[in-house]
PDB file of N, CA and C in Angstrom:
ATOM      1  N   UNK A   1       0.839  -1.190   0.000  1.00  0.00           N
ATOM      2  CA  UNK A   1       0.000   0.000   0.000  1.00  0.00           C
ATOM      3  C   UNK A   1       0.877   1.243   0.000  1.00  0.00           C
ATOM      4  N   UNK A   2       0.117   2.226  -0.387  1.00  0.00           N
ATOM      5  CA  UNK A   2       1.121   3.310  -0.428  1.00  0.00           C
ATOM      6  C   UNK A   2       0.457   4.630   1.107  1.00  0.00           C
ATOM      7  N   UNK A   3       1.230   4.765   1.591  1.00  0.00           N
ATOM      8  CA  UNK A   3       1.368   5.547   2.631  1.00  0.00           C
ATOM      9  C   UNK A   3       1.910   6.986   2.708  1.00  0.00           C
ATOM     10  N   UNK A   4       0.809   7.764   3.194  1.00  0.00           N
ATOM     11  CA  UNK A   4       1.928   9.329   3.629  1.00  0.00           C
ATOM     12  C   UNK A   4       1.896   9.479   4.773  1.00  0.00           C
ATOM     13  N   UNK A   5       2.890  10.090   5.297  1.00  0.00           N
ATOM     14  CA  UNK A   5       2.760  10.218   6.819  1.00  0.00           C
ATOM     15  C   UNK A   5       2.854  11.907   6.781  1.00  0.00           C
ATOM     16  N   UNK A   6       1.939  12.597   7.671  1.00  0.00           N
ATOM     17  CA  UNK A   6       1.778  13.912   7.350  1.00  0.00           C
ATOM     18  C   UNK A   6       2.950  14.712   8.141  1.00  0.00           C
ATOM     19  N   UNK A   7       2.865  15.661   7.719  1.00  0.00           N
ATOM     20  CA  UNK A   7       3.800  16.686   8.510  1.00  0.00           C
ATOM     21  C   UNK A   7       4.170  16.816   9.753  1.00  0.00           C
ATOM     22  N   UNK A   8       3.468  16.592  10.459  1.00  0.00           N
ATOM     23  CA  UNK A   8       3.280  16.630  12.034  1.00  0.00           C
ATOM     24  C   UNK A   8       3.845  15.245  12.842  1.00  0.00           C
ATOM     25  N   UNK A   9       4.151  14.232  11.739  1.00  0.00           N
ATOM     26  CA  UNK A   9       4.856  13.077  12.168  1.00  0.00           C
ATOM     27  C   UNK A   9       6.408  12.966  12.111  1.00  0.00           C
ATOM     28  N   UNK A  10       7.233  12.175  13.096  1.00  0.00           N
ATOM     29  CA  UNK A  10       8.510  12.157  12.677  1.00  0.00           C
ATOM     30  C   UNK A  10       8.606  11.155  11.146  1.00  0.00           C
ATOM     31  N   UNK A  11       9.654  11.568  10.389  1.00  0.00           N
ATOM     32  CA  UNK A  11      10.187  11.125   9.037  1.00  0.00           C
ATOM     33  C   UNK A  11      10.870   9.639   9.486  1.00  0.00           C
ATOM     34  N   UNK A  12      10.884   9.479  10.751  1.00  0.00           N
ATOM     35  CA  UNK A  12      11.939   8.031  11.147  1.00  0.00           C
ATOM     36  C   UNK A  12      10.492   7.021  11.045  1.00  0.00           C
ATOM     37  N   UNK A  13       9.422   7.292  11.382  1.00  0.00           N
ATOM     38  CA  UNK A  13       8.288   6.492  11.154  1.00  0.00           C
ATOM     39  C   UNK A  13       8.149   5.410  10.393  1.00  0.00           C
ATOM     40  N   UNK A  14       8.573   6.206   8.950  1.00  0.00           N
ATOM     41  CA  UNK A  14       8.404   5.326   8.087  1.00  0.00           C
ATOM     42  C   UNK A  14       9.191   3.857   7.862  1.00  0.00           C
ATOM     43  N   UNK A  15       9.966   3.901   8.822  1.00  0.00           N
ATOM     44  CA  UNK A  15      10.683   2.432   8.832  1.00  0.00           C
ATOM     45  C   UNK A  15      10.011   1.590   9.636  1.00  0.00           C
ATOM     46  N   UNK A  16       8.670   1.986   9.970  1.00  0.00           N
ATOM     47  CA  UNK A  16       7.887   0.896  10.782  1.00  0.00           C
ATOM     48  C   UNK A  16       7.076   0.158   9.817  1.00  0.00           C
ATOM     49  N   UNK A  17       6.949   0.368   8.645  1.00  0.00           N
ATOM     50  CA  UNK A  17       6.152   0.005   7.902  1.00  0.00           C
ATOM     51  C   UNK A  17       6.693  -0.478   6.463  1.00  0.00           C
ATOM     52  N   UNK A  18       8.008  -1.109   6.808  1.00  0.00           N
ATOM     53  CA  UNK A  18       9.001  -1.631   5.758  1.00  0.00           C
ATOM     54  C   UNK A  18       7.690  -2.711   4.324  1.00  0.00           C
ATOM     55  N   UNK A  19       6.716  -3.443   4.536  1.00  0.00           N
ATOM     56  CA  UNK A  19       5.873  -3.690   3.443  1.00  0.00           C
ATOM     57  C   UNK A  19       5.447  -2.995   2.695  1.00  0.00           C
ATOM     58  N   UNK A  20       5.173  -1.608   2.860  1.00  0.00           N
ATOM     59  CA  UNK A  20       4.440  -0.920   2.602  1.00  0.00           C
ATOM     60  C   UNK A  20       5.676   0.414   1.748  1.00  0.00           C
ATOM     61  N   UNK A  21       4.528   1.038   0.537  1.00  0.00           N
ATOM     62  CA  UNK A  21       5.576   2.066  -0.307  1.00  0.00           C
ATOM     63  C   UNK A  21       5.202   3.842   0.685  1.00  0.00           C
ATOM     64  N   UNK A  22       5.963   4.199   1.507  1.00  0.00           N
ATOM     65  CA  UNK A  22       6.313   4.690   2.754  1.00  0.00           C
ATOM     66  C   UNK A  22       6.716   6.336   1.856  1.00  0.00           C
ATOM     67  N   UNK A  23       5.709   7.897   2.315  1.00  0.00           N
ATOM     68  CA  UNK A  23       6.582   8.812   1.590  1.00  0.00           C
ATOM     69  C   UNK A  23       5.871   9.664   2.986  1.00  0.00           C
ATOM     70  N   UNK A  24       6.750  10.349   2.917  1.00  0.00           N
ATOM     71  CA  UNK A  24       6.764  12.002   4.044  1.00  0.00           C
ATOM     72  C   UNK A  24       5.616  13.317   3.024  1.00  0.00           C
ATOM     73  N   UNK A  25       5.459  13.779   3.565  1.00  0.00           N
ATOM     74  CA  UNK A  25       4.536  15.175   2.668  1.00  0.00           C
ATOM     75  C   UNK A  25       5.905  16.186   2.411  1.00  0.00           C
ATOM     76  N   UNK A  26       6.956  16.034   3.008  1.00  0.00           N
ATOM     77  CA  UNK A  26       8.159  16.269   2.289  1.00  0.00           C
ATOM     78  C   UNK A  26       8.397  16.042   1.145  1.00  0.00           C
ATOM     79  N   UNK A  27       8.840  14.316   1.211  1.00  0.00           N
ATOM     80  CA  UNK A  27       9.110  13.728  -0.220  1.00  0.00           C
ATOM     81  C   UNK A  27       8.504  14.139  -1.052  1.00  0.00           C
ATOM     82  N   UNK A  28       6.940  14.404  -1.108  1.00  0.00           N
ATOM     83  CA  UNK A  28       6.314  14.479  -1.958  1.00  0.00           C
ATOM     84  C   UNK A  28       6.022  16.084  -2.425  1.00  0.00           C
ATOM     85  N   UNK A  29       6.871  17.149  -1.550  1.00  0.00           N
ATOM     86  CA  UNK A  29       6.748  18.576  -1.678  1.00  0.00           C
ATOM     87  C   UNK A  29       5.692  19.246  -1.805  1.00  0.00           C
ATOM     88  N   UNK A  30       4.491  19.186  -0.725  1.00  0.00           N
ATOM     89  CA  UNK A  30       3.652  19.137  -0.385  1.00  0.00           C
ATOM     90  C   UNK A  30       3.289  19.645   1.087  1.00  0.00           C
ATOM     91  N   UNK A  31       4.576  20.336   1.661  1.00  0.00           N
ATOM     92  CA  UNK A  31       4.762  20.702   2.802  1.00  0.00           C
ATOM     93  C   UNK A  31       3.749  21.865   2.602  1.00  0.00           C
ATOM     94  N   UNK A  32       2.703  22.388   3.765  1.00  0.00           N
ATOM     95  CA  UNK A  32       2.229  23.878   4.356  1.00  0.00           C
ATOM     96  C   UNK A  32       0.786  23.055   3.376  1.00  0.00           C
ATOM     97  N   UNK A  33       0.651  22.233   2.724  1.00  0.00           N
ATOM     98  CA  UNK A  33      -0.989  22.487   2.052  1.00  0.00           C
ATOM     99  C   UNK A  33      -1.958  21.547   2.973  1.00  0.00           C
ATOM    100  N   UNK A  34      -2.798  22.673   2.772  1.00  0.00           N
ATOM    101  CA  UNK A  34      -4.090  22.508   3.896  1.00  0.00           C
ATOM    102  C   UNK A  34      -4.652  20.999   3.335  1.00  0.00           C
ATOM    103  N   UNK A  35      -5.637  20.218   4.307  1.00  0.00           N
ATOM    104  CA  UNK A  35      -5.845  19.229   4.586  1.00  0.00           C
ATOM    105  C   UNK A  35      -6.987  18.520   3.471  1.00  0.00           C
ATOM    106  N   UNK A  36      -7.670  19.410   3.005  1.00  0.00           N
ATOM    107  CA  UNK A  36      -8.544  19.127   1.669  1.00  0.00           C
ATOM    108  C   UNK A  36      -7.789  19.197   0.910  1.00  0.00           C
ATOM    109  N   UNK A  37      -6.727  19.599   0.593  1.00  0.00           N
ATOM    110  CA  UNK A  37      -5.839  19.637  -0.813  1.00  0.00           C
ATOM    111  C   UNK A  37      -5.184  18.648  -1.072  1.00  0.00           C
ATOM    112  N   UNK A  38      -4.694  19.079   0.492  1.00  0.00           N
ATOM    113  CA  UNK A  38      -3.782  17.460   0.424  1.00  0.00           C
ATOM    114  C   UNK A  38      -4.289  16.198   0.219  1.00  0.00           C
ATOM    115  N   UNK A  39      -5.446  16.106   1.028  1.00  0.00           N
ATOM    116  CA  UNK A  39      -6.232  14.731   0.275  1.00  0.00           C
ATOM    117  C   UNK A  39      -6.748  14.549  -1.166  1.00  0.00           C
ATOM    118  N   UNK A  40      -7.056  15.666  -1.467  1.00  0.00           N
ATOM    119  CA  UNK A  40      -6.965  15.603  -3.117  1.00  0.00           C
ATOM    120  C   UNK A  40      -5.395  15.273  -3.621  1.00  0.00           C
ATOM    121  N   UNK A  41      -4.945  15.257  -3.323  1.00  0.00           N
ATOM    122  CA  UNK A  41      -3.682  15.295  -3.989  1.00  0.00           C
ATOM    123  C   UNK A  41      -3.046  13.677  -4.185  1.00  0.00           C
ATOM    124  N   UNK A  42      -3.446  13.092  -2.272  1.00  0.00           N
ATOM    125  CA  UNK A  42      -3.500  11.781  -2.273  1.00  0.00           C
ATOM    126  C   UNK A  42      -4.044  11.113  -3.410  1.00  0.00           C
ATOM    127  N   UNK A  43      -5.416  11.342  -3.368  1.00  0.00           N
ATOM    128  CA  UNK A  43      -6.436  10.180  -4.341  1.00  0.00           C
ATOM    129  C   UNK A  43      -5.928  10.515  -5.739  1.00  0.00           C
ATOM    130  N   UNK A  44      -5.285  11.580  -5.944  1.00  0.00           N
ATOM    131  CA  UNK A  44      -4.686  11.807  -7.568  1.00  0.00           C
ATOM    132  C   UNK A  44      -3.595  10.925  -7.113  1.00  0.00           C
ATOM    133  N   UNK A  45      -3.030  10.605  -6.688  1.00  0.00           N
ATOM    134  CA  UNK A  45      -1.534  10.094  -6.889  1.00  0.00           C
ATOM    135  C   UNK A  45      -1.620   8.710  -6.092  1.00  0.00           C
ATOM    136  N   UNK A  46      -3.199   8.031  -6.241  1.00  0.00           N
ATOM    137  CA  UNK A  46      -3.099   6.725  -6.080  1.00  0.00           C
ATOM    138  C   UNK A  46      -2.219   6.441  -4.131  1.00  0.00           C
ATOM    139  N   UNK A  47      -2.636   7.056  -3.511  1.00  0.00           N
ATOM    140  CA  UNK A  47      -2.382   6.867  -2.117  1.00  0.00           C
ATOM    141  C   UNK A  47      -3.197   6.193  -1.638  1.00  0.00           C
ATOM    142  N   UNK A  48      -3.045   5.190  -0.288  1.00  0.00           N
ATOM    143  CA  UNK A  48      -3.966   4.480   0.322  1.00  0.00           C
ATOM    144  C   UNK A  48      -4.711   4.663   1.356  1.00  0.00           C
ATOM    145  N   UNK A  49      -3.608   5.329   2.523  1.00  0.00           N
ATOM    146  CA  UNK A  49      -3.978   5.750   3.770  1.00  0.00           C
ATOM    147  C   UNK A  49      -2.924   6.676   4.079  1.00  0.00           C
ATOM    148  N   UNK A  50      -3.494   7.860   4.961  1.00  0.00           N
ATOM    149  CA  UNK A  50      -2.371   8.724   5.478  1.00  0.00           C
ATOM    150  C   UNK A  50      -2.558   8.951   6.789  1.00  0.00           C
ATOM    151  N   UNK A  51      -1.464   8.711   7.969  1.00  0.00           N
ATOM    152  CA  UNK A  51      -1.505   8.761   8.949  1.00  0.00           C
ATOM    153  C   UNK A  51      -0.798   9.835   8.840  1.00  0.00           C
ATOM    154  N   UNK A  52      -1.427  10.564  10.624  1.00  0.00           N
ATOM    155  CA  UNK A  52      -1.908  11.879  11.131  1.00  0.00           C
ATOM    156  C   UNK A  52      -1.339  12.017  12.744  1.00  0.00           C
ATOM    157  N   UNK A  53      -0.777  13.255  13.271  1.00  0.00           N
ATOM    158  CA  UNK A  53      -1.066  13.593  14.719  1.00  0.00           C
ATOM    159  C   UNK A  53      -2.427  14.423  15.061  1.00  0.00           C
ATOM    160  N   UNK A  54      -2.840  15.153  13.618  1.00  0.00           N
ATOM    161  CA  UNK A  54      -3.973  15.907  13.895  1.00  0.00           C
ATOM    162  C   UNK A  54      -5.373  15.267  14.038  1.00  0.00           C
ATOM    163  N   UNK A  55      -5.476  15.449  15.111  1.00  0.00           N
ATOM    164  CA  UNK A  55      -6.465  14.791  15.738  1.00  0.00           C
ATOM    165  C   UNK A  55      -8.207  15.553  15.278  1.00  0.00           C
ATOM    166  N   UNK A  56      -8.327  16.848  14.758  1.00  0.00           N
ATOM    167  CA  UNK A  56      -9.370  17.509  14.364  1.00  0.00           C
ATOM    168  C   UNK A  56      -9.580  17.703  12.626  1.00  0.00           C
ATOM    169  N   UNK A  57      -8.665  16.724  12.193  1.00  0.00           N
ATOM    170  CA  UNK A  57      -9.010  16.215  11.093  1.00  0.00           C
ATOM    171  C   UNK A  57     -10.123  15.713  10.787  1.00  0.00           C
ATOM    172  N   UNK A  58     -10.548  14.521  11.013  1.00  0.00           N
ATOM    173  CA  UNK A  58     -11.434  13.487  11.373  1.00  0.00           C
ATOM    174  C   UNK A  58     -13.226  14.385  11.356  1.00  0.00           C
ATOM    175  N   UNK A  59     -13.073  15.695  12.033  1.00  0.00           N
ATOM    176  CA  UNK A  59     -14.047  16.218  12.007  1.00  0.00           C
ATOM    177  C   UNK A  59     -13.915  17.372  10.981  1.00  0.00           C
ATOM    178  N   UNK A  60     -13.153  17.761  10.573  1.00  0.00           N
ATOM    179  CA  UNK A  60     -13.043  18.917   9.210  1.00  0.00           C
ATOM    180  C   UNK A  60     -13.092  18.344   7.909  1.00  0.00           C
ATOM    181  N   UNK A  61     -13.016  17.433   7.568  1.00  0.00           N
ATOM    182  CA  UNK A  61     -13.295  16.825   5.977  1.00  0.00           C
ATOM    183  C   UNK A  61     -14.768  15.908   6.333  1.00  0.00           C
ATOM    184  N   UNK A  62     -15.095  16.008   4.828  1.00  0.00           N
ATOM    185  CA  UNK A  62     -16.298  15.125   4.433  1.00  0.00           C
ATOM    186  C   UNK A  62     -15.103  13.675   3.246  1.00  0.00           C
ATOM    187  N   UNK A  63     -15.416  13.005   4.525  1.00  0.00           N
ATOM    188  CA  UNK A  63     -14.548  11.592   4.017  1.00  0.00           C
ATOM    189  C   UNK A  63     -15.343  10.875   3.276  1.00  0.00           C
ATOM    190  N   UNK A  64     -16.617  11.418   2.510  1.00  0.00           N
ATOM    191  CA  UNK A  64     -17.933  10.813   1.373  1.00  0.00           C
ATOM    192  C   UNK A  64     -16.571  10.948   0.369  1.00  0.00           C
ATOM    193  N   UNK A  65     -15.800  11.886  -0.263  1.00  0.00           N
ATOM    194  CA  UNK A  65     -15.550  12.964  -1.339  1.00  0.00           C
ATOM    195  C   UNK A  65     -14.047  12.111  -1.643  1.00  0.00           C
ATOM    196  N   UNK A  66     -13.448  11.076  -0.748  1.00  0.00           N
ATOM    197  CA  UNK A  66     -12.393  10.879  -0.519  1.00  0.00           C
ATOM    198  C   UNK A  66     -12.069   8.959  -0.489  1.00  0.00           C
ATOM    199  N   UNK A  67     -11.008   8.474  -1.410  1.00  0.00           N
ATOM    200  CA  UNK A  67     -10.976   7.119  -0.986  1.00  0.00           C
ATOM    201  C   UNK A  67      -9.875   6.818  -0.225  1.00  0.00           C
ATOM    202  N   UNK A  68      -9.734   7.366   0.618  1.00  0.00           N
ATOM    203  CA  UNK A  68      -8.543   6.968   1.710  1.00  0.00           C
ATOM    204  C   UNK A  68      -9.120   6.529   3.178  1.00  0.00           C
ATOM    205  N   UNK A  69      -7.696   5.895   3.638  1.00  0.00           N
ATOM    206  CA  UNK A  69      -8.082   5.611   5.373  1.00  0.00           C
ATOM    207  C   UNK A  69      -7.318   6.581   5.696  1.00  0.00           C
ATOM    208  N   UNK A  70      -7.587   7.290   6.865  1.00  0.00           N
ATOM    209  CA  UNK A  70      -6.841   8.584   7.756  1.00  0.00           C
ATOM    210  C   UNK A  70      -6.741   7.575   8.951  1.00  0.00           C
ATOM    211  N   UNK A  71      -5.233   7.418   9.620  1.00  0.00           N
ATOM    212  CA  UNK A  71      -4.749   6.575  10.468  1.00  0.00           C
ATOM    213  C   UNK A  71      -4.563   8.202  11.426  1.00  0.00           C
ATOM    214  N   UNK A  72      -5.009   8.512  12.671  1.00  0.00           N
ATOM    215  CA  UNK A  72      -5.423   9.217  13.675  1.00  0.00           C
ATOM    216  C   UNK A  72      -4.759   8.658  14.431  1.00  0.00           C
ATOM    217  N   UNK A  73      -2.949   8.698  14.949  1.00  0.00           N
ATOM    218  CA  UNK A  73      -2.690   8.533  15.957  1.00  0.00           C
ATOM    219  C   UNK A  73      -2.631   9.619  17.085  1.00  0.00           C
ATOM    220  N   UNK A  74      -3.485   8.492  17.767  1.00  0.00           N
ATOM    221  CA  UNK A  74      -3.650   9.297  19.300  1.00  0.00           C
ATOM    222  C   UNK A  74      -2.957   9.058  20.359  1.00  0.00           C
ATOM    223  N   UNK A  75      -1.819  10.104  21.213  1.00  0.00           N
ATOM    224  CA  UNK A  75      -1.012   9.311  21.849  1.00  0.00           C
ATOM    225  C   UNK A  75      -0.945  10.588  22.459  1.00  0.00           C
ATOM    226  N   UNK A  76       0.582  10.647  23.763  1.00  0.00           N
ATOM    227  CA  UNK A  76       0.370  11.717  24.338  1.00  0.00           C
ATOM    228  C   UNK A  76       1.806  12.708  23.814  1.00  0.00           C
ATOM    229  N   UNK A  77       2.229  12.636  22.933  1.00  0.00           N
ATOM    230  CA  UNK A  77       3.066  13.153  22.432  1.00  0.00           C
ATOM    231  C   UNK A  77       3.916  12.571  20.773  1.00  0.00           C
ATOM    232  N   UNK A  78       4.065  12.931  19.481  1.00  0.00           N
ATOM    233  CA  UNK A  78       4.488  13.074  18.659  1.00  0.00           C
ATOM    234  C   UNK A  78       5.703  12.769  18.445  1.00  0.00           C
ATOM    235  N   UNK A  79       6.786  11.980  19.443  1.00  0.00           N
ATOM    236  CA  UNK A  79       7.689  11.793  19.212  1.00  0.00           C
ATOM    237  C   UNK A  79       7.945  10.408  18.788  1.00  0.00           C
ATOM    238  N   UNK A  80       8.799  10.099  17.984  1.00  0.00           N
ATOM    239  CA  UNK A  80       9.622   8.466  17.532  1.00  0.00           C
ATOM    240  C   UNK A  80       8.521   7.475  18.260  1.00  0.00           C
ATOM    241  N   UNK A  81       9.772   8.020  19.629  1.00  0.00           N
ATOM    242  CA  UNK A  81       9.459   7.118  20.983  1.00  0.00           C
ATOM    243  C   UNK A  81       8.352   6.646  21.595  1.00  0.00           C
ATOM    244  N   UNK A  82       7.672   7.500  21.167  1.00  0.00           N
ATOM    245  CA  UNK A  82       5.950   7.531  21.326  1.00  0.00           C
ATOM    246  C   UNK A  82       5.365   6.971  20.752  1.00  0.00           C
ATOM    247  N   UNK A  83       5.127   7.270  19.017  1.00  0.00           N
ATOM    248  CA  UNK A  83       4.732   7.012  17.949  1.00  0.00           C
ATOM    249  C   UNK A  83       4.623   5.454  17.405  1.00  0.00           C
ATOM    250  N   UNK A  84       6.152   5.330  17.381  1.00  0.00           N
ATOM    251  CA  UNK A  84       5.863   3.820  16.863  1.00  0.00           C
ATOM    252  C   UNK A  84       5.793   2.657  17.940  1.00  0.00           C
ATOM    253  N   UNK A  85       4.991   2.756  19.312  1.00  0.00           N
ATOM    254  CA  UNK A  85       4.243   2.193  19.979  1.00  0.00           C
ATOM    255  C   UNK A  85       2.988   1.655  19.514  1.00  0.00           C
ATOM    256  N   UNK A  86       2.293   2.756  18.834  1.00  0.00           N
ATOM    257  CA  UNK A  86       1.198   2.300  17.958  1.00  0.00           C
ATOM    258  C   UNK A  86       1.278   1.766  16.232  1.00  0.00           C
ATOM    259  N   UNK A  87       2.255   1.644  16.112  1.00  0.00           N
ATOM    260  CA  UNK A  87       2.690   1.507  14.503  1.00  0.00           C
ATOM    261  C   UNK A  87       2.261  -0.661  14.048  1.00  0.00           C
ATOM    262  N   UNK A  88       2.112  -1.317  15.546  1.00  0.00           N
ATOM    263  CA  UNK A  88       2.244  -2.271  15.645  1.00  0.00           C
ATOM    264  C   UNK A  88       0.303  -2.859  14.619  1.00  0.00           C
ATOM    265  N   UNK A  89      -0.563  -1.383  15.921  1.00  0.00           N
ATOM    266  CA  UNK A  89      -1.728  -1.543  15.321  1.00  0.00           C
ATOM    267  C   UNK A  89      -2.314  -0.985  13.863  1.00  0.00           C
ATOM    268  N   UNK A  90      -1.351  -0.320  13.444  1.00  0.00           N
ATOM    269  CA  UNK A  90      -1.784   0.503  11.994  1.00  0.00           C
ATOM    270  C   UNK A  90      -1.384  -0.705  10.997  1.00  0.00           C
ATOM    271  N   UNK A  91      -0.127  -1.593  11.432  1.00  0.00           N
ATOM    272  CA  UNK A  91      -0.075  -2.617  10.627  1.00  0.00           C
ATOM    273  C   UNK A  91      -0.864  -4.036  10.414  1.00  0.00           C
ATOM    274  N   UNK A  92      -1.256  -4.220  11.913  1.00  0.00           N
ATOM    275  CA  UNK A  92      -2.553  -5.484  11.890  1.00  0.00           C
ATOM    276  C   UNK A  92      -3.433  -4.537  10.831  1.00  0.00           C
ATOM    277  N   UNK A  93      -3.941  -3.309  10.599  1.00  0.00           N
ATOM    278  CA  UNK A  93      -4.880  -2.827  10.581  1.00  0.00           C
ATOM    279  C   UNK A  93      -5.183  -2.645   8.131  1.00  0.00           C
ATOM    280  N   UNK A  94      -3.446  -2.754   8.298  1.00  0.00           N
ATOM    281  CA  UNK A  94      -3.439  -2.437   6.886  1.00  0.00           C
ATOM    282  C   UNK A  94      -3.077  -4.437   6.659  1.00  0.00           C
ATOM    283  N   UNK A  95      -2.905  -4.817   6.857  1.00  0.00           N
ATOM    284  CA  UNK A  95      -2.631  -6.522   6.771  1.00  0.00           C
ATOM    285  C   UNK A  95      -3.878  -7.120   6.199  1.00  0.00           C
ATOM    286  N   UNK A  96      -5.181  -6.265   6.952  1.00  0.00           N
ATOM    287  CA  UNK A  96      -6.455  -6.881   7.206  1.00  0.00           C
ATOM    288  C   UNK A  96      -6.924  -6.810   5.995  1.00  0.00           C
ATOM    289  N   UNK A  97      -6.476  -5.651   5.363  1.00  0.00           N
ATOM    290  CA  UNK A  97      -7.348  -4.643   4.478  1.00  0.00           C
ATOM    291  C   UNK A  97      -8.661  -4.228   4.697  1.00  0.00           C
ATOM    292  N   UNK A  98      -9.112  -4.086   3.497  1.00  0.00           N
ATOM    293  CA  UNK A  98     -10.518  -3.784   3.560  1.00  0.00           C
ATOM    294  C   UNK A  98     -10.625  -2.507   4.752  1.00  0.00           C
ATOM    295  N   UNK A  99      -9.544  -1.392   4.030  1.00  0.00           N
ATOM    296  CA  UNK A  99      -9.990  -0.115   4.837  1.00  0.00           C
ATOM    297  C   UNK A  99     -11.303   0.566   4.777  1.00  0.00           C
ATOM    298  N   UNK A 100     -11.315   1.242   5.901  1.00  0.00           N
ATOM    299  CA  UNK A 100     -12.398   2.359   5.148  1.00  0.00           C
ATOM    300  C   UNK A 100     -12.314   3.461   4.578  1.00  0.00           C
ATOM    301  N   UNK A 101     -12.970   4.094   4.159  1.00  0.00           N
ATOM    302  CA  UNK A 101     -12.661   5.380   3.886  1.00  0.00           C
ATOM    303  C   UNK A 101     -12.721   6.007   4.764  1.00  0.00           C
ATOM    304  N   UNK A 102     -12.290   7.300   5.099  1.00  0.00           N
ATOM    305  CA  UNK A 102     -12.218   7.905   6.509  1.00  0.00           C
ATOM    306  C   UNK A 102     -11.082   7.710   7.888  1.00  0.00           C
ATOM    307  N   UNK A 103     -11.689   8.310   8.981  1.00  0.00           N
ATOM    308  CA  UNK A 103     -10.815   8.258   9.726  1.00  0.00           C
ATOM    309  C   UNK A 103     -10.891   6.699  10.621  1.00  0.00           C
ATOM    310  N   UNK A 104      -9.700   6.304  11.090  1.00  0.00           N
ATOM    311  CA  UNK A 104      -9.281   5.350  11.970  1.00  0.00           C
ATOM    312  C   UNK A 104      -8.604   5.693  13.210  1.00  0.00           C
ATOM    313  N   UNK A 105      -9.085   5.921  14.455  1.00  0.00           N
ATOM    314  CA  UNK A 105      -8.571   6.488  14.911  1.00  0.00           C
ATOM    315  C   UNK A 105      -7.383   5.155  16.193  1.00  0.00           C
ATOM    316  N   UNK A 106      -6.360   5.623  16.304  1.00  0.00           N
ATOM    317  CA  UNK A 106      -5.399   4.085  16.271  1.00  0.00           C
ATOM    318  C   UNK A 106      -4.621   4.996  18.011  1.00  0.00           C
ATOM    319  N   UNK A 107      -5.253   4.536  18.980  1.00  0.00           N
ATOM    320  CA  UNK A 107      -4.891   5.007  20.457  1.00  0.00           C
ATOM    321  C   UNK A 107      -3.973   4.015  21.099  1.00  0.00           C
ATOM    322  N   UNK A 108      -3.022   4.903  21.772  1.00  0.00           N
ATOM    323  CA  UNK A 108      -2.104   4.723  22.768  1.00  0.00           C
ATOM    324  C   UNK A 108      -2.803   3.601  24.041  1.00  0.00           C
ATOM    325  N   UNK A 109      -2.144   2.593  24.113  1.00  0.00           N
ATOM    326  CA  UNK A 109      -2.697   1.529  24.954  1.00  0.00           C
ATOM    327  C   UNK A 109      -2.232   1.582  26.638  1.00  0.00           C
TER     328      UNK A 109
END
């Protein structure tokens, strides 16, 4: 699957998800664009799911308009160390398939 991990995530992330084709909103130069764009931008460029720290996502888009999963990690801080604590469940979660569209919201245990 192809994956973005948004801005607000560390770039070391993406080595949690070695199956998977793994890009930063860096890589993809796409840094500063607002959250409807950017998801347009996804579904043009054949993306699957994009995991998030922004947690008020989830309620600002109409995820009808959109074929992606939004992976919503919820944790108590944004760092590495933090982060890929939950990286264990985003992968049962993409294994399974059969995403949805919309948000997933993937919490700190």
């Amino acid at each position: 699957m192809r994956l973005l991990l948004d801005e607000n995530l560390p770039k070391k992330l993406k080595l949690d998800f070695p199956e998977h084709e793994v890009f930063t909103v860096r890589d993809k130069g796409w840094n500063g664009i607002k959250n409807g764009k950017l998801l347009e931008l996804m579904v043009a460029d054949d993306f699957d799911a994009l995991l998030t720290f922004d947690k008020n996502l989830q309620y600002q888009q109409n995820f009808q308009k959109y074929t992606l999963t939004v992976f919503v990690l919820n944790a108590p801080a944004n760092t590495y160390a933090v982060l890929t604590l939950l990286s264990a469940q985003v992968n049962a979660a993409l294994i399974k398939g059969n995403l949805l569209n919309g948000p997933l919201v993937i919490q700190a245990e």
